[in-house]
PDB file of N, CA and C in Angstrom:
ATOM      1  N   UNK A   1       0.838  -1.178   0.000  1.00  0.00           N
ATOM      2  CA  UNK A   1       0.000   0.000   0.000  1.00  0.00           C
ATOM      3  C   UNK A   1       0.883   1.241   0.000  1.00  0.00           C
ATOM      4  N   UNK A   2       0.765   2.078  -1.083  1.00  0.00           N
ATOM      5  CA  UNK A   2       1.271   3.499  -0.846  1.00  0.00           C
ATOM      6  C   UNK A   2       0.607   4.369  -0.096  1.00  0.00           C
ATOM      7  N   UNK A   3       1.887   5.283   0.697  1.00  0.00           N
ATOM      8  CA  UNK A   3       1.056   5.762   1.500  1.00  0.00           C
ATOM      9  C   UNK A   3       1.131   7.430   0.413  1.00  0.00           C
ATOM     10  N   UNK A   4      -0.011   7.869   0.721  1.00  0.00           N
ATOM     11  CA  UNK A   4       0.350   9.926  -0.145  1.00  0.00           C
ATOM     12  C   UNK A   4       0.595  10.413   1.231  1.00  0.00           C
ATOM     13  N   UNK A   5       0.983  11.482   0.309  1.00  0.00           N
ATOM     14  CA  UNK A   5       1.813  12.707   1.871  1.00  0.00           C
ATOM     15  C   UNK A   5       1.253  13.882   0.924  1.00  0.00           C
ATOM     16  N   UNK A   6       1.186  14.831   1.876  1.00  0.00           N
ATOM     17  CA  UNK A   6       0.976  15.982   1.809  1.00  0.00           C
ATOM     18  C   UNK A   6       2.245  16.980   1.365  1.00  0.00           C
ATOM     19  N   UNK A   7       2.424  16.932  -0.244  1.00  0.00           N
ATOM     20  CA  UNK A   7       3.653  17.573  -0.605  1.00  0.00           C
ATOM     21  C   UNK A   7       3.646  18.310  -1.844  1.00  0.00           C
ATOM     22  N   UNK A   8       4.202  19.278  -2.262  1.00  0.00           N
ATOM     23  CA  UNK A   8       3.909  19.757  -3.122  1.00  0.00           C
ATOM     24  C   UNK A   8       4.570  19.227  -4.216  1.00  0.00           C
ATOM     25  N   UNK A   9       3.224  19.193  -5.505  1.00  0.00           N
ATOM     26  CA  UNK A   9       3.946  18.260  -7.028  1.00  0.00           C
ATOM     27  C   UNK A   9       4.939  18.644  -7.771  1.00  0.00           C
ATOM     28  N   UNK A  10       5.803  20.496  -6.904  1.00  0.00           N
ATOM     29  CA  UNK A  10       6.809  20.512  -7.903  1.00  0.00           C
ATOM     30  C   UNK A  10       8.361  19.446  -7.178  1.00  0.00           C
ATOM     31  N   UNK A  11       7.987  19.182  -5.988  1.00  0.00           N
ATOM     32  CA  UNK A  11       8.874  18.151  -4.868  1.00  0.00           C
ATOM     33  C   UNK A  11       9.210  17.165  -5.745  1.00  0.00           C
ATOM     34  N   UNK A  12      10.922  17.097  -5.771  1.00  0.00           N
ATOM     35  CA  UNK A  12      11.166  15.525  -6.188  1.00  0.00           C
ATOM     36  C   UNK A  12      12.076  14.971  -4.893  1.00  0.00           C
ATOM     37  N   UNK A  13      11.488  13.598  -4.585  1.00  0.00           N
ATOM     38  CA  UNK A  13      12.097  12.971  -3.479  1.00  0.00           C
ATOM     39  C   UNK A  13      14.037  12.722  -3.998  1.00  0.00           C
ATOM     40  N   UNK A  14      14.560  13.248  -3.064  1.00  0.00           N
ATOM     41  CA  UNK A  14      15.997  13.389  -3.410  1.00  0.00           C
ATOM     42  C   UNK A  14      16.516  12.095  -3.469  1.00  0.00           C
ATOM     43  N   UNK A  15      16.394  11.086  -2.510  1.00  0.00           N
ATOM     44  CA  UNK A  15      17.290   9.906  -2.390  1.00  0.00           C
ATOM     45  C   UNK A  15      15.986   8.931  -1.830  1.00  0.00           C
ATOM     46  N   UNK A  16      15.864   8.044  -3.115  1.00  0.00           N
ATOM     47  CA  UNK A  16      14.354   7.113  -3.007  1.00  0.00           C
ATOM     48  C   UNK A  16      14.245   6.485  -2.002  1.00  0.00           C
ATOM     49  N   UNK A  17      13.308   6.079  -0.956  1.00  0.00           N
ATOM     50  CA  UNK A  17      13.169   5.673   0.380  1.00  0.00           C
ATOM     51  C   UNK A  17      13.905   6.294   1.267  1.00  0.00           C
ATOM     52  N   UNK A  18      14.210   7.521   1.211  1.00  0.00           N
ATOM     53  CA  UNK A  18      14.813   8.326   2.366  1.00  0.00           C
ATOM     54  C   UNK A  18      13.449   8.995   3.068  1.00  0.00           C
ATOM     55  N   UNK A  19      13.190   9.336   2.161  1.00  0.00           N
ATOM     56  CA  UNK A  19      11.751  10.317   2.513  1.00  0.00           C
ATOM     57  C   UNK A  19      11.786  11.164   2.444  1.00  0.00           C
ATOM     58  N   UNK A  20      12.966  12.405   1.649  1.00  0.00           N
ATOM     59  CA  UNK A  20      13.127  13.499   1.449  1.00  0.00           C
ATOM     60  C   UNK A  20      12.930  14.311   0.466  1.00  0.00           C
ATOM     61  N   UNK A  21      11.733  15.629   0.305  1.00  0.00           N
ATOM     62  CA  UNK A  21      11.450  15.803  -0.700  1.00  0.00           C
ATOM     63  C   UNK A  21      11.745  17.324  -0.729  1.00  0.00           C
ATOM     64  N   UNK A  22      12.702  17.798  -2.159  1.00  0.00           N
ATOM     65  CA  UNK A  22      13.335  19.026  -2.283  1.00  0.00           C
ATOM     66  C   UNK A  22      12.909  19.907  -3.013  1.00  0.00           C
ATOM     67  N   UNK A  23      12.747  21.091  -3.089  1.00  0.00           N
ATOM     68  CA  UNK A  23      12.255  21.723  -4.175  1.00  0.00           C
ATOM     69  C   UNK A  23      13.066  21.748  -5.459  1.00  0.00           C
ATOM     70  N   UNK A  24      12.713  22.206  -6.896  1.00  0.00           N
ATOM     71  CA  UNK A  24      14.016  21.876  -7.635  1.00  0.00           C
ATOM     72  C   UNK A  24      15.236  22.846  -7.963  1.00  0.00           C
ATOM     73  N   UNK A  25      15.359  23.969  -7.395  1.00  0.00           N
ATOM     74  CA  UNK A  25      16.659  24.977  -7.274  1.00  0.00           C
ATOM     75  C   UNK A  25      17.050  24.372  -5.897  1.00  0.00           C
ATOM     76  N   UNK A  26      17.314  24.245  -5.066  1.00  0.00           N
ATOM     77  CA  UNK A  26      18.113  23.686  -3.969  1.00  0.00           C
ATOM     78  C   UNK A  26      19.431  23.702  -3.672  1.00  0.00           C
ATOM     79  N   UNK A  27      20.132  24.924  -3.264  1.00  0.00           N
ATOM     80  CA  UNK A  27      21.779  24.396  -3.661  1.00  0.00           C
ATOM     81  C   UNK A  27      22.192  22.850  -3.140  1.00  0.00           C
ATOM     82  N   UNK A  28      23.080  22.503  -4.043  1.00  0.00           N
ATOM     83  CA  UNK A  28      23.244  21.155  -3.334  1.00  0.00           C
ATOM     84  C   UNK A  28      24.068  21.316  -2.017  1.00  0.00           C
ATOM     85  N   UNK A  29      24.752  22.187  -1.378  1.00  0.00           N
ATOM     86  CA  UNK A  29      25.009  21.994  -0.155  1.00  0.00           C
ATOM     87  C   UNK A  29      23.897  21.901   0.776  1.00  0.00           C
ATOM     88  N   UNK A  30      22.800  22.505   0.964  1.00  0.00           N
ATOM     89  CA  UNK A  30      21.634  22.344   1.571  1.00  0.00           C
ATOM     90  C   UNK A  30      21.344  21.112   1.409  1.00  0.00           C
ATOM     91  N   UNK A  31      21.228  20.395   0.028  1.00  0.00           N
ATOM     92  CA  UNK A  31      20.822  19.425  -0.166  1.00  0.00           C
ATOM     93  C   UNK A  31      21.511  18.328   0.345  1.00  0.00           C
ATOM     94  N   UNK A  32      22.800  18.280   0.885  1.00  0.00           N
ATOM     95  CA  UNK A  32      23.814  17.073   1.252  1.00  0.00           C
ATOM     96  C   UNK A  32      23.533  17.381   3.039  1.00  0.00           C
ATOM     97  N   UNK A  33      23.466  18.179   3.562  1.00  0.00           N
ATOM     98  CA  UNK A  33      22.929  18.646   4.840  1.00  0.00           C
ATOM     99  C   UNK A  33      21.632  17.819   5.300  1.00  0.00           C
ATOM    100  N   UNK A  34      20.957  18.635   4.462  1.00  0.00           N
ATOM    101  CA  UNK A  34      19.428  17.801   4.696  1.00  0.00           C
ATOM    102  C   UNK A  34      19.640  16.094   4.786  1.00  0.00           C
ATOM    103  N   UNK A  35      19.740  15.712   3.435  1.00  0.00           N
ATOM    104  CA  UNK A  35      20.113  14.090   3.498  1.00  0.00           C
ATOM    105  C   UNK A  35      20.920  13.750   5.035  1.00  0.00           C
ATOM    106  N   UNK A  36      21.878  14.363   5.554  1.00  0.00           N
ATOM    107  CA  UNK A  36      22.959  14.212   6.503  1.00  0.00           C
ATOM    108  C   UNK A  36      22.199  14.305   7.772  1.00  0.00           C
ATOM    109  N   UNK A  37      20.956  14.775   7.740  1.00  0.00           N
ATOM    110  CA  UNK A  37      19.988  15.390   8.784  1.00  0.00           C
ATOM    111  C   UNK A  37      19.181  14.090   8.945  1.00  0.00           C
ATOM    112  N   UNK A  38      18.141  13.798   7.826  1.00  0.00           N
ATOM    113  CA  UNK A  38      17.699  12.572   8.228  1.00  0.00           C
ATOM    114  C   UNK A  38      18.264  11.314   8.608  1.00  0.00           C
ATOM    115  N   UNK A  39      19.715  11.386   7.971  1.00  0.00           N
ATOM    116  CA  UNK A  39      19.789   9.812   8.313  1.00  0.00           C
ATOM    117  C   UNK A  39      20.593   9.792   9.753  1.00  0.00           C
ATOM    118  N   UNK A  40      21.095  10.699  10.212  1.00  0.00           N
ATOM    119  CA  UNK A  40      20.962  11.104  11.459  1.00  0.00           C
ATOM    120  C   UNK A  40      19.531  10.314  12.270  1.00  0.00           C
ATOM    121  N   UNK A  41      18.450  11.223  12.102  1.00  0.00           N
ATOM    122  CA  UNK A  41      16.801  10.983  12.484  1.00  0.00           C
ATOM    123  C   UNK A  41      16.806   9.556  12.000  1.00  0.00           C
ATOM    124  N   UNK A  42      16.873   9.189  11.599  1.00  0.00           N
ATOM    125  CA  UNK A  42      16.551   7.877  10.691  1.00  0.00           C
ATOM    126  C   UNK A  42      17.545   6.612  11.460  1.00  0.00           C
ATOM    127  N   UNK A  43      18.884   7.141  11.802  1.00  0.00           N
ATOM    128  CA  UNK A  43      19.521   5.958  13.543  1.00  0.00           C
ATOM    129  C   UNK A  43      19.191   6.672  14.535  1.00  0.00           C
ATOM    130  N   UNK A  44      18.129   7.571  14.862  1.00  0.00           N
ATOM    131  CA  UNK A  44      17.466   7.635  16.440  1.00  0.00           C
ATOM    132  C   UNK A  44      17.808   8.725  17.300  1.00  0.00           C
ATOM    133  N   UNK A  45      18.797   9.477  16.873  1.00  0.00           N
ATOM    134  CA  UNK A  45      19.741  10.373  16.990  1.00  0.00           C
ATOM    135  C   UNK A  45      18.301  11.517  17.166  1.00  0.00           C
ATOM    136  N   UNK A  46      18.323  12.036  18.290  1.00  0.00           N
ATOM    137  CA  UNK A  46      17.393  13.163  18.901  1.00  0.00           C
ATOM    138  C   UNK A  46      17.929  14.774  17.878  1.00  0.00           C
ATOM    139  N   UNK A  47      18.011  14.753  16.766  1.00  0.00           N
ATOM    140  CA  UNK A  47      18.468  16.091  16.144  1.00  0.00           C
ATOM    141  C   UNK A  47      17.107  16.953  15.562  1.00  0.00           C
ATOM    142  N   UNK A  48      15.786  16.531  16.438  1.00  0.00           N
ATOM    143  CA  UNK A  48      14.317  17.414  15.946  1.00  0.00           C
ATOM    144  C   UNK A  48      13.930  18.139  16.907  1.00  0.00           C
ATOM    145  N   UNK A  49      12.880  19.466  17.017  1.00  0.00           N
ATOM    146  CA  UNK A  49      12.467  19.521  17.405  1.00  0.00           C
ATOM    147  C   UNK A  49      11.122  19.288  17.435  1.00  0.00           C
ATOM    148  N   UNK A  50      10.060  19.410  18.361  1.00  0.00           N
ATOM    149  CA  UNK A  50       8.928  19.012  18.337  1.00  0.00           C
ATOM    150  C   UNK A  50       8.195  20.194  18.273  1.00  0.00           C
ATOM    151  N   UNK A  51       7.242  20.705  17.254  1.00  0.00           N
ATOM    152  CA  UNK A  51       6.613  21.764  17.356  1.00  0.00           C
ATOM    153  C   UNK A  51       5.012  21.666  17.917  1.00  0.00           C
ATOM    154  N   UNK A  52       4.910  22.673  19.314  1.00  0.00           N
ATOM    155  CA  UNK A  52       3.807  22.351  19.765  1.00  0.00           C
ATOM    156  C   UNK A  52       2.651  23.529  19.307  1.00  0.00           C
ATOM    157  N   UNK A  53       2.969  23.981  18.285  1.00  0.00           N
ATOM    158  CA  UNK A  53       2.333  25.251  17.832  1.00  0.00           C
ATOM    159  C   UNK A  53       0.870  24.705  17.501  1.00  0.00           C
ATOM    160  N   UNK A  54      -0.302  25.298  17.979  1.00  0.00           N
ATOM    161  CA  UNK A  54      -1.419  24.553  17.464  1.00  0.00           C
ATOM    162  C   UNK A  54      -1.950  23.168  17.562  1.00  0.00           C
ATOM    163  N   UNK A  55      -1.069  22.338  18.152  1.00  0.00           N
ATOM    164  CA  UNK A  55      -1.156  21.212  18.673  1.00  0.00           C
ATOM    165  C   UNK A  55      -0.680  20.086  17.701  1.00  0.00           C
ATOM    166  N   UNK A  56      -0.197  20.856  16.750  1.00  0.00           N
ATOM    167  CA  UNK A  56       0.482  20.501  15.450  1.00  0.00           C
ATOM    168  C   UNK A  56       1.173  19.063  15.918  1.00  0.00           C
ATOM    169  N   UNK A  57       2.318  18.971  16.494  1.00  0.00           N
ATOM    170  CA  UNK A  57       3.234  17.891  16.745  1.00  0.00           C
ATOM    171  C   UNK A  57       4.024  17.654  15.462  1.00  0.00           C
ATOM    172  N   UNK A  58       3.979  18.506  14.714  1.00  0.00           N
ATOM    173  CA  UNK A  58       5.154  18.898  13.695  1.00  0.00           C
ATOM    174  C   UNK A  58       6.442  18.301  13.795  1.00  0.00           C
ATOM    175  N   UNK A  59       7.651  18.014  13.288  1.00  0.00           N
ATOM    176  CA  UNK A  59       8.767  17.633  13.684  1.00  0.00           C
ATOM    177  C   UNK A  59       9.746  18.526  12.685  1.00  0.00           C
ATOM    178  N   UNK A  60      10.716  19.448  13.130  1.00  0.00           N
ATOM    179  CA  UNK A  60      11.504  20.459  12.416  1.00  0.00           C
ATOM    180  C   UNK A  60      12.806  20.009  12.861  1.00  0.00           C
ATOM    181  N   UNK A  61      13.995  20.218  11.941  1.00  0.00           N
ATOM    182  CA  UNK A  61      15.322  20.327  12.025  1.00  0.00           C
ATOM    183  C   UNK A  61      15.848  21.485  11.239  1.00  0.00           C
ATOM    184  N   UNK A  62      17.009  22.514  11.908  1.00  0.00           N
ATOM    185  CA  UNK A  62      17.308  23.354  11.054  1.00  0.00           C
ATOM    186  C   UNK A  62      18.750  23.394  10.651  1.00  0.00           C
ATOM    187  N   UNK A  63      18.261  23.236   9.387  1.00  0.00           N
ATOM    188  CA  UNK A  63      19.651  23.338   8.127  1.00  0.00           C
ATOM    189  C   UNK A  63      20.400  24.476   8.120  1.00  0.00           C
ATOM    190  N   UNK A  64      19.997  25.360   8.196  1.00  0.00           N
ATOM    191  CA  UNK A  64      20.991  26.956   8.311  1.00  0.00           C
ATOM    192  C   UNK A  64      19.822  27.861   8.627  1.00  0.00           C
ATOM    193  N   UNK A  65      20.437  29.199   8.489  1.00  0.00           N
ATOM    194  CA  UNK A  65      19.408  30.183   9.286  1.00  0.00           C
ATOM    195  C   UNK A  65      18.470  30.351   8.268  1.00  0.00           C
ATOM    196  N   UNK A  66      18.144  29.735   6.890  1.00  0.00           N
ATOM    197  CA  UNK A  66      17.043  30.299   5.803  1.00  0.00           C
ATOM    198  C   UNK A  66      17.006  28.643   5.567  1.00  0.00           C
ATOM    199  N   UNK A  67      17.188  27.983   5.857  1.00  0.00           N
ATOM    200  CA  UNK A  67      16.547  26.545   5.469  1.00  0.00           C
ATOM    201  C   UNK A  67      15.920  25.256   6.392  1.00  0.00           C
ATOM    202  N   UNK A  68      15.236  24.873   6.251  1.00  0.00           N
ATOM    203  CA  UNK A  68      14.273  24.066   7.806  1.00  0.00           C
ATOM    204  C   UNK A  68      14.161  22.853   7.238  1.00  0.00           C
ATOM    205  N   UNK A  69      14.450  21.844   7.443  1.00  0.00           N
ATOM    206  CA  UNK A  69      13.521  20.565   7.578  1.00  0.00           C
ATOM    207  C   UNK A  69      12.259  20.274   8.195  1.00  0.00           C
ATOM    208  N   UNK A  70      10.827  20.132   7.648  1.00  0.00           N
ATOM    209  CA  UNK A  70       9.762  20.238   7.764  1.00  0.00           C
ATOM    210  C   UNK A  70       9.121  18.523   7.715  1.00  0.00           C
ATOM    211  N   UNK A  71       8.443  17.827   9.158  1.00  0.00           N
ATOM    212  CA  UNK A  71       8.152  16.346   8.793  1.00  0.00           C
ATOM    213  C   UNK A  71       6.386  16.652   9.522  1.00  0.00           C
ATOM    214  N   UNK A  72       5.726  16.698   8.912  1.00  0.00           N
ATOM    215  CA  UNK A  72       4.323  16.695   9.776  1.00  0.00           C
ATOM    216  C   UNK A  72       3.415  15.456   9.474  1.00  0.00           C
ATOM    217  N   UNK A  73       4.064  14.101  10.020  1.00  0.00           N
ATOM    218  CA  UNK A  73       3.959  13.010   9.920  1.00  0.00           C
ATOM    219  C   UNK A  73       4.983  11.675  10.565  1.00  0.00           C
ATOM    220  N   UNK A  74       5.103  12.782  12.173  1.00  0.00           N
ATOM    221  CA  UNK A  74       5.987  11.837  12.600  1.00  0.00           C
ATOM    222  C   UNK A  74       7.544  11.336  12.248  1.00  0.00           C
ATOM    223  N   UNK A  75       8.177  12.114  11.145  1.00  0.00           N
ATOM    224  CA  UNK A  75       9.466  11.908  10.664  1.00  0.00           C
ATOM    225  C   UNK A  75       9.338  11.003   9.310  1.00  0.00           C
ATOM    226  N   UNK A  76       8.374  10.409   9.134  1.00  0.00           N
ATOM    227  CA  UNK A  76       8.249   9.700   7.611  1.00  0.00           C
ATOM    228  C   UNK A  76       8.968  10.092   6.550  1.00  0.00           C
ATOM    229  N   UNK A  77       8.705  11.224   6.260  1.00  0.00           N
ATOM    230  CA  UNK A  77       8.314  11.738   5.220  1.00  0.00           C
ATOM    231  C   UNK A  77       9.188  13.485   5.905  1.00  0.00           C
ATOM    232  N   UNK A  78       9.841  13.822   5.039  1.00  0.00           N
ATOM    233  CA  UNK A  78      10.696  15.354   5.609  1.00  0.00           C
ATOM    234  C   UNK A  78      10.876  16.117   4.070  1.00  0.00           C
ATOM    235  N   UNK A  79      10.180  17.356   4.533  1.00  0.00           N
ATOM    236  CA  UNK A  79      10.453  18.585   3.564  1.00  0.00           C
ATOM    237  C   UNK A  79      11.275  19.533   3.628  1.00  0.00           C
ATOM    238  N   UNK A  80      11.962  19.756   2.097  1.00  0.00           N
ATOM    239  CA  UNK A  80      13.132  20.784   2.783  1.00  0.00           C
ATOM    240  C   UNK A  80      12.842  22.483   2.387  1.00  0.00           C
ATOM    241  N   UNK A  81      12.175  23.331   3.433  1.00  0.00           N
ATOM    242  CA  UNK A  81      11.812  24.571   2.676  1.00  0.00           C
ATOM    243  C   UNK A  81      12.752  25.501   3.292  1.00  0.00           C
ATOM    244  N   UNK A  82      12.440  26.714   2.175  1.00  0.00           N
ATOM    245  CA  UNK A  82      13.472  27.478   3.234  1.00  0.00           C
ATOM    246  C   UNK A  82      12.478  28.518   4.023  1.00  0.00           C
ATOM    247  N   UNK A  83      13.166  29.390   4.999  1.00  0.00           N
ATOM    248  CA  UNK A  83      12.546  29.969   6.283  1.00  0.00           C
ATOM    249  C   UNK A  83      10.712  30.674   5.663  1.00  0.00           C
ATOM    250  N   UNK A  84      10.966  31.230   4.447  1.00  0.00           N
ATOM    251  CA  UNK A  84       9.627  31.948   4.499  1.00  0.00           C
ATOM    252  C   UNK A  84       8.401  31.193   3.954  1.00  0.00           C
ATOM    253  N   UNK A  85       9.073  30.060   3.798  1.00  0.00           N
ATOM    254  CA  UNK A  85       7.913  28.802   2.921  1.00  0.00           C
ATOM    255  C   UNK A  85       7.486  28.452   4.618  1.00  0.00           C
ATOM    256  N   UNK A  86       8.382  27.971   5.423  1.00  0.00           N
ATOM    257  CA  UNK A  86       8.222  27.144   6.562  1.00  0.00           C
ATOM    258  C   UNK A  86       7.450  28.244   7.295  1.00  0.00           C
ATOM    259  N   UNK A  87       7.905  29.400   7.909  1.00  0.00           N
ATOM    260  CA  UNK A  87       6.879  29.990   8.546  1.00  0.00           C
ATOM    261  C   UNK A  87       5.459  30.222   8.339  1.00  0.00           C
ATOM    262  N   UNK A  88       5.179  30.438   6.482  1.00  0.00           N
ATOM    263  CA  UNK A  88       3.803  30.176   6.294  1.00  0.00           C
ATOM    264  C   UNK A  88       3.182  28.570   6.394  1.00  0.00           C
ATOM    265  N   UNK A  89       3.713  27.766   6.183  1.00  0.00           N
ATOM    266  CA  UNK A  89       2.830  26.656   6.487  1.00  0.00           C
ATOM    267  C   UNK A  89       2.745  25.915   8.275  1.00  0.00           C
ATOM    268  N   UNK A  90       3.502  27.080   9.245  1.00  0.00           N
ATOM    269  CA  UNK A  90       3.312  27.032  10.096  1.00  0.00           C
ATOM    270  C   UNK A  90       2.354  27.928  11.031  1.00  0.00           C
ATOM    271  N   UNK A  91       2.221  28.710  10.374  1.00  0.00           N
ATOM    272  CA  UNK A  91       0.759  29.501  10.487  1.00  0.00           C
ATOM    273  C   UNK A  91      -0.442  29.088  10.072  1.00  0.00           C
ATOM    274  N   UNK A  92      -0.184  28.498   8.972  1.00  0.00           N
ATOM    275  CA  UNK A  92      -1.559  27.611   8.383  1.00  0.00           C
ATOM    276  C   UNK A  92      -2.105  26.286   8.938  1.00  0.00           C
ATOM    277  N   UNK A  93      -0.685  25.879  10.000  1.00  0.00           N
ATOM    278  CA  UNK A  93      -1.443  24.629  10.451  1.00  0.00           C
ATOM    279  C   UNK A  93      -2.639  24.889  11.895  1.00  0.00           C
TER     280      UNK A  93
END
């Protein structure tokens, strides 16, 4: 069974079964970070925070001061936006 996620269709998942989905300008240093971020998360390694905004239970990691790792699904599944994408869909939740 596939599961859908809530992601946007211009997202291509960077590294297949990672669960990471990038927008397509991305510098690739962000992009080797991010990857470096989940699989971190991915051996158990406490590198999230938990966002209690709204009762959300969101899960965020931050890549640099303009780029966020975004998982609102328990860590499954992680988006990589940068700061002004992430603050609006953190208002919207």
């Amino acid at each position: 069974m596939v599961q859908k996620i809530a992601v946007s269709g211009r997202l291509r998942e960077l590294i297949p079964g990672l669960g990471l989905y990038v927008p397509p300008r991305v510098p690739v240093l962000y992009c080797q970070k991010a990857c470096h971020q989940v699989r971190r998360f991915r051996r158990g390694e406490r590198n999230y925070i938990r966002l209690k905004e709204k009762g959300t239970g969101y899960l965020k990691i931050n890549i640099s001061l303009s780029w966020r790792l975004l998982s609102r699904d328990a860590g499954q599944h992680w988006e990589l936006m940068h700061h002004e994408r992430y603050n609006n869909e953190i208002r919207k939740a």
